[in-house]
C-alpha atoms as a PDB file:
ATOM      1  CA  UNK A   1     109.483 121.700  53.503  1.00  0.00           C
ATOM      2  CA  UNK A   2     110.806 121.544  56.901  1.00  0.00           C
ATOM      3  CA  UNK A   3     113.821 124.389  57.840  1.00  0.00           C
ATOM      4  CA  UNK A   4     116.004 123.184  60.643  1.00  0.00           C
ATOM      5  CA  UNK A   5     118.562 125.107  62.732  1.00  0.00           C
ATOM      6  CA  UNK A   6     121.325 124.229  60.892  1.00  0.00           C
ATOM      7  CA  UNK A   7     119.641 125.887  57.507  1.00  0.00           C
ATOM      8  CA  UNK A   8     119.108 129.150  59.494  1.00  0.00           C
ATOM      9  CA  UNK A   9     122.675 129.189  60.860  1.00  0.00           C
ATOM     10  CA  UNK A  10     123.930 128.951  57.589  1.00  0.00           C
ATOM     11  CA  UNK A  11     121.293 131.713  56.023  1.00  0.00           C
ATOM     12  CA  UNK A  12     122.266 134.373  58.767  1.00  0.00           C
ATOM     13  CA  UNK A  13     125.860 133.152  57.871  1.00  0.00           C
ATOM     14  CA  UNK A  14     125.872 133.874  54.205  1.00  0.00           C
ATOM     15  CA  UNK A  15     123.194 137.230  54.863  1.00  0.00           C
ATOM     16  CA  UNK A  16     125.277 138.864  57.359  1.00  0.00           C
ATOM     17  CA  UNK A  17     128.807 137.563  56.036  1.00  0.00           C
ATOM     18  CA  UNK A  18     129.567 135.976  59.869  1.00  0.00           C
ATOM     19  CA  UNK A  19     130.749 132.692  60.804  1.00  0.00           C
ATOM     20  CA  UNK A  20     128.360 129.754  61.016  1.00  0.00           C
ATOM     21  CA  UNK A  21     129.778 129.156  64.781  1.00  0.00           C
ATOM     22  CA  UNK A  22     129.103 132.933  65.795  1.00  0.00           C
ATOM     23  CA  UNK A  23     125.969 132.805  64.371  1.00  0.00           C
ATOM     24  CA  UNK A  24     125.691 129.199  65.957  1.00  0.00           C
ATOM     25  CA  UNK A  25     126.743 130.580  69.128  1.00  0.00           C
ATOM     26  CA  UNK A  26     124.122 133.849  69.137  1.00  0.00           C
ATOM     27  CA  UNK A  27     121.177 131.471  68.206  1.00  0.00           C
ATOM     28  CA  UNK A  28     122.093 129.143  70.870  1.00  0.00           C
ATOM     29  CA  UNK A  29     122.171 131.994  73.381  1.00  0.00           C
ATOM     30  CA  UNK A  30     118.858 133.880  72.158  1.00  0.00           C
ATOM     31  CA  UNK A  31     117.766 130.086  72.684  1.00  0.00           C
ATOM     32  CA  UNK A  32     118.829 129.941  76.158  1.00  0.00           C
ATOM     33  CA  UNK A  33     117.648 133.632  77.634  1.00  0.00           C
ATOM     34  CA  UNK A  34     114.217 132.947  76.165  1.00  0.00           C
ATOM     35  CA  UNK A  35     114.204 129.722  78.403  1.00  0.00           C
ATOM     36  CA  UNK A  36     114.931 131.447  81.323  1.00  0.00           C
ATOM     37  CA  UNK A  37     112.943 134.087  81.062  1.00  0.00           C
ATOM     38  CA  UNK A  38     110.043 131.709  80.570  1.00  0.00           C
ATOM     39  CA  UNK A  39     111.195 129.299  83.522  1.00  0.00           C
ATOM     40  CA  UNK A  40     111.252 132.649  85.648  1.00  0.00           C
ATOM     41  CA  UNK A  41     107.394 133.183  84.603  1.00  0.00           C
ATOM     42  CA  UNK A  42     108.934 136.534  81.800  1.00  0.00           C
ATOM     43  CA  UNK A  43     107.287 136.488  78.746  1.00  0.00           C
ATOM     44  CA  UNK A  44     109.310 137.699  75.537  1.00  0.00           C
ATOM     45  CA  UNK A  45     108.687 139.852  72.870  1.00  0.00           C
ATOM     46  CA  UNK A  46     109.950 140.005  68.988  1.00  0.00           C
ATOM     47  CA  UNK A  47     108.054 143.281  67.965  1.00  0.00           C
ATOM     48  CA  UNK A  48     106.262 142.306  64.421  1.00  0.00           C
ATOM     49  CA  UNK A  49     107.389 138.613  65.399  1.00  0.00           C
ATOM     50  CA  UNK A  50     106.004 137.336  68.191  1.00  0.00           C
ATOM     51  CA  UNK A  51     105.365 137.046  71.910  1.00  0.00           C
ATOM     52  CA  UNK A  52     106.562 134.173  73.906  1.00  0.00           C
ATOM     53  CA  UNK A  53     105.015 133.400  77.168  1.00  0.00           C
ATOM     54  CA  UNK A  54     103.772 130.479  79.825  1.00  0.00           C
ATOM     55  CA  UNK A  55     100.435 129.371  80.355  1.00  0.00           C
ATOM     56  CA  UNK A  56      98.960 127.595  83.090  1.00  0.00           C
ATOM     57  CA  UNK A  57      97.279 124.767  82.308  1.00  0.00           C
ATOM     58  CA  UNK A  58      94.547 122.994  84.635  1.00  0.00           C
ATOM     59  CA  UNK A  59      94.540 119.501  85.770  1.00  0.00           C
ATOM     60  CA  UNK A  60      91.948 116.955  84.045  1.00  0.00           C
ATOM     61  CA  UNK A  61      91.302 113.640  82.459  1.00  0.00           C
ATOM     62  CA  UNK A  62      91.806 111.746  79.430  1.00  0.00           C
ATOM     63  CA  UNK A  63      91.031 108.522  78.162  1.00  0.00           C
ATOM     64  CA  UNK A  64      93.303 106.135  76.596  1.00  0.00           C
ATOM     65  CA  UNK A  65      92.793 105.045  73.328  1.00  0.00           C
ATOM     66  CA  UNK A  66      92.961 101.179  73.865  1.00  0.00           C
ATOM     67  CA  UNK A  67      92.160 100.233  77.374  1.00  0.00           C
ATOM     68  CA  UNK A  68      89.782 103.462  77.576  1.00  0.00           C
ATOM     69  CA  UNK A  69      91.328 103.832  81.082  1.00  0.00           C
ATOM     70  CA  UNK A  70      90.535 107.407  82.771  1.00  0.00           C
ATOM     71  CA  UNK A  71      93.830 108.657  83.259  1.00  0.00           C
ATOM     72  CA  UNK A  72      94.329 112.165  85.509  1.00  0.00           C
ATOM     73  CA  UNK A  73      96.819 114.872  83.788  1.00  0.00           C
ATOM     74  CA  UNK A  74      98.196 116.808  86.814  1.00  0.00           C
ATOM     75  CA  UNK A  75      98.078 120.615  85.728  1.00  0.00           C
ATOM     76  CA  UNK A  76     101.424 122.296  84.520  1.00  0.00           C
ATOM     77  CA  UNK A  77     103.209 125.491  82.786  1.00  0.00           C
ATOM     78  CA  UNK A  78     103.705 125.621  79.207  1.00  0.00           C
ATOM     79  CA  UNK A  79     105.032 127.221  76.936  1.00  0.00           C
ATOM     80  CA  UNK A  80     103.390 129.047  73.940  1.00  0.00           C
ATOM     81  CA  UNK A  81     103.808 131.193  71.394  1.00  0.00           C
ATOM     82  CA  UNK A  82     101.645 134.399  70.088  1.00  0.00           C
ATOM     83  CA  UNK A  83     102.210 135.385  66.340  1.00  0.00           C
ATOM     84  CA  UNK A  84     102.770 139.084  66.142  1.00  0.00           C
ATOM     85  CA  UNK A  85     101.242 140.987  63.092  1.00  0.00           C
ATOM     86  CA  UNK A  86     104.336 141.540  60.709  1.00  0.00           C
ATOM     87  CA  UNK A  87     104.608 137.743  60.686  1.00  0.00           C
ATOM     88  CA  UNK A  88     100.948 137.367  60.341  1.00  0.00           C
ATOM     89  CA  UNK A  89     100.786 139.405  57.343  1.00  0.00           C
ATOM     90  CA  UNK A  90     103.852 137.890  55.888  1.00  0.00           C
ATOM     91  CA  UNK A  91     102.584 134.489  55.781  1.00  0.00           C
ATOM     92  CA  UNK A  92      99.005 135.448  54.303  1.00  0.00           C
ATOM     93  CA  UNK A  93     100.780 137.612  51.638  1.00  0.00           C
ATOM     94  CA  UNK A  94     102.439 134.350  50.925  1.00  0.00           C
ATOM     95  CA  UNK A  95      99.301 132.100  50.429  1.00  0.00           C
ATOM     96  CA  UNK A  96      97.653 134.324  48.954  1.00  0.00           C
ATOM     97  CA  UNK A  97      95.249 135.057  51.741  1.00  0.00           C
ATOM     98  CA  UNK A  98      93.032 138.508  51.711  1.00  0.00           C
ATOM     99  CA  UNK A  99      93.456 140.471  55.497  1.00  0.00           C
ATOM    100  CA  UNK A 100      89.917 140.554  56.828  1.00  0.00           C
ATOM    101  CA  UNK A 101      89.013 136.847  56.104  1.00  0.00           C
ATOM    102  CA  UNK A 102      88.003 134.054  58.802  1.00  0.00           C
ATOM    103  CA  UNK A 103      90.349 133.006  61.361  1.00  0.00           C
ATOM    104  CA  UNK A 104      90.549 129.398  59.525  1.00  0.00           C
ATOM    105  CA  UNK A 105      91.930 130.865  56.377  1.00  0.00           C
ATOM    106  CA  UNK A 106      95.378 130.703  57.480  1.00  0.00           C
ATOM    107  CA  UNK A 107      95.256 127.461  58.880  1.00  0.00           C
ATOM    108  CA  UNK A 108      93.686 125.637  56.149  1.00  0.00           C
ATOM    109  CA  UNK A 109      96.292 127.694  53.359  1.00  0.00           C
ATOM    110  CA  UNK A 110      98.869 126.181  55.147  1.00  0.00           C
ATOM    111  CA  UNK A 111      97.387 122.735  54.556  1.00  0.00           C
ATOM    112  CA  UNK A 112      99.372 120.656  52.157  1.00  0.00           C
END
């Protein structure tokens, strides 16, 4: 199941008994500070949620599937995202996973 803006608008709407276009509004602004902290190099933290932050990421080569041409990637920012432990736990509790396990154990619960 996929959960798109428009489901969480209306979920903080109904939870905290605002209007869908406040809570439209707030979301769209948390949105846009995160942004520019990242385009000014900031990274931003949700304690028990998450970290968001940039990355640099080198310059290299790839080749293309069909013509197996050697194509250069220039290097670049990005963004990325660090999963802080509440969440962590949260999701594990879900699936059933046991703290302590391998790394993998996560990714292949969430396998469908």
């Amino acid at each position: 199941m996929h959960v798109y803006k428009n489901d969480v608008v209306r979920k903080v709407a109904q939870d905290t008994r605002l209007s869908q276009r406040v809570v439209s509004d707030a979301l769209n602004s948390m949105v846009n500070v995160v942004s520019q902290a990242l385009r000014d190099g900031k990274t931003v933290t949700f304690p028990g949620f998450g970290t968001f932050y940039t990355s640099n990421r080198g310059e290299g080569t790839v080749k293309h599937i069909r013509t197996k041409e050697t194509i250069k990637v220039p290097a670049r920012r990005v963004a990325a995202f660090r999963v802080g432990d509440t969440l962590k736990r949260s999701v594990r509790s879900a699936t059933g996973a046991k703290p302590g396990k391998k790394k993998g154990l996560l990714r292949k619960a969430l396998r469908v």
